[in-house]
Protein backbone atom coordinates (compact mmCIF):
# COMPACT_ATOMS: atom_id res chain seq x y z
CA UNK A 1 0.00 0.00 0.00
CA UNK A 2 1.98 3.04 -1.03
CA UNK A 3 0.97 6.44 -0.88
CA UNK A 4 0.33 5.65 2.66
CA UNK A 5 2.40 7.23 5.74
CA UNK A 6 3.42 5.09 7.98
CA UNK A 7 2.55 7.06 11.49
CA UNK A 8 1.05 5.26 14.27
CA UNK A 9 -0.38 7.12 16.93
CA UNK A 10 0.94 4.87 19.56
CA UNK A 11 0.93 7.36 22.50
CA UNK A 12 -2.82 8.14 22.04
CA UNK A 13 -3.43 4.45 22.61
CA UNK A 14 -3.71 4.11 26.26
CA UNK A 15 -6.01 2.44 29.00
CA UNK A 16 -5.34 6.03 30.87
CA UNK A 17 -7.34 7.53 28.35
CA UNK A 18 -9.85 5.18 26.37
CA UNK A 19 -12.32 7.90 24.69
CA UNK A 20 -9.21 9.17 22.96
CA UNK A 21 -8.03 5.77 21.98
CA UNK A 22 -11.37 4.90 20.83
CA UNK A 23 -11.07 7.80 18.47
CA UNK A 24 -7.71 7.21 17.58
CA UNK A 25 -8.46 3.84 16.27
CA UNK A 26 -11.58 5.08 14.37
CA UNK A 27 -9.51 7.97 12.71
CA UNK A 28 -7.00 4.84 11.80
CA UNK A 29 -9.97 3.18 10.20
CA UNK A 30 -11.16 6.27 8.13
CA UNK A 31 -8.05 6.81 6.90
CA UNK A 32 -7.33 3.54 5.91
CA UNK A 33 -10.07 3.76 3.51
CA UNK A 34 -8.96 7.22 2.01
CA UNK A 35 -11.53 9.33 4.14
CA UNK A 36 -10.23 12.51 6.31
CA UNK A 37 -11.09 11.47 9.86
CA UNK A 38 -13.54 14.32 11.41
CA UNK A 39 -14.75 13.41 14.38
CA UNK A 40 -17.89 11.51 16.03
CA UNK A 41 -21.67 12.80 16.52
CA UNK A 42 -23.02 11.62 19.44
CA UNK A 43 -26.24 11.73 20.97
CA UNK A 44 -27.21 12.43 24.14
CA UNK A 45 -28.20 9.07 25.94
CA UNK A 46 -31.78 9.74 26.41
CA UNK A 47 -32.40 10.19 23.28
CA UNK A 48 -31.49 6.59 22.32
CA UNK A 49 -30.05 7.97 18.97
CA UNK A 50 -26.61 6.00 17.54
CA UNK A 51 -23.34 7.40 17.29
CA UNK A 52 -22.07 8.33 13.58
CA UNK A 53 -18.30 8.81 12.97
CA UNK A 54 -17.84 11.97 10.47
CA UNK A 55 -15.31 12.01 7.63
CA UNK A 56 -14.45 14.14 4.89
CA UNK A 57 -14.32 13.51 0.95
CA UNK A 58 -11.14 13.05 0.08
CA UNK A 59 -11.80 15.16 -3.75
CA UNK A 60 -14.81 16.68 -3.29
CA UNK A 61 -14.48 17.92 0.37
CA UNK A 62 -17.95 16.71 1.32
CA UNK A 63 -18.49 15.84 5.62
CA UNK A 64 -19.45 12.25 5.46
CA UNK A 65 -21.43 9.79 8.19
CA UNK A 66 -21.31 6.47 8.55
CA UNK A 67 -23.70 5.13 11.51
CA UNK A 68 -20.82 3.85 14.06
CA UNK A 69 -22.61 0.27 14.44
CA UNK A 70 -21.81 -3.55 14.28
CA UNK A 71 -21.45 -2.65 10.25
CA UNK A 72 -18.89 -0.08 10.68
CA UNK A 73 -15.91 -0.99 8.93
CA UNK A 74 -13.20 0.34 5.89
CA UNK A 75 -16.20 -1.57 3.31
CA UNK A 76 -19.14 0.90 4.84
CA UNK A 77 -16.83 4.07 4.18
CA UNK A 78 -15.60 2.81 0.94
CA UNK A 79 -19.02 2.75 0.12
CA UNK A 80 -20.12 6.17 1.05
CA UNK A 81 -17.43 7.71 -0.97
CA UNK A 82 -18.12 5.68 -4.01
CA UNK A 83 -21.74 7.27 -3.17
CA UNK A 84 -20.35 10.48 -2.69
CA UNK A 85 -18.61 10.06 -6.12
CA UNK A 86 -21.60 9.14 -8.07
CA UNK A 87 -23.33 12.01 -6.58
CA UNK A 88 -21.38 14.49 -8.07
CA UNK A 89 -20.84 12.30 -11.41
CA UNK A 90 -24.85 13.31 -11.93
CA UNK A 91 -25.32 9.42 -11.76
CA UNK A 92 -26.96 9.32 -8.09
């Protein structure tokens, strides 16, 4: 896989601090697949709404979601940039 750096965030990896691990490793994810790692929308509890982890379009800029589930993976985000793609093709 060239084109790739080869940075690990090691130090953000810690049982001291897990939320920032937890994002660590999803930012690892994103950018795996060629998304810009954003952030994660949360909702508050009560609600009972699901999390979404937010990326950017690599070409076209665009803020991305991709519902932060049991599905959640580098094939859902491939996906919604190949959706993202079509979209501004005029084919979606």
């Amino acid at each position: 896989m060239s084109g790739f750096p080869i940075v690990v965030p090691v130090a953000t990896i810690s049982p001291e601090n897990p939320s920032e691990a937890i994002r660590t490793i999803l930012a690892i994810i994103v950018e795996h697949a060629g998304g810009d790692f954003v952030g994660i929308q949360d909702a508050l509890p009560e609600y009972g709404l699901p999390a979404y982890v937010l990326f950017n379009h690599p070409r076209h800029r665009s803020t991305l979601a991709v519902r932060l589930d049991k599905n959640f993976g580098t094939d859902a985000i491939l996906r919604r940039l190949a959706e993202c793609d079509q979209r501004f093709a005029g084919n979606g």
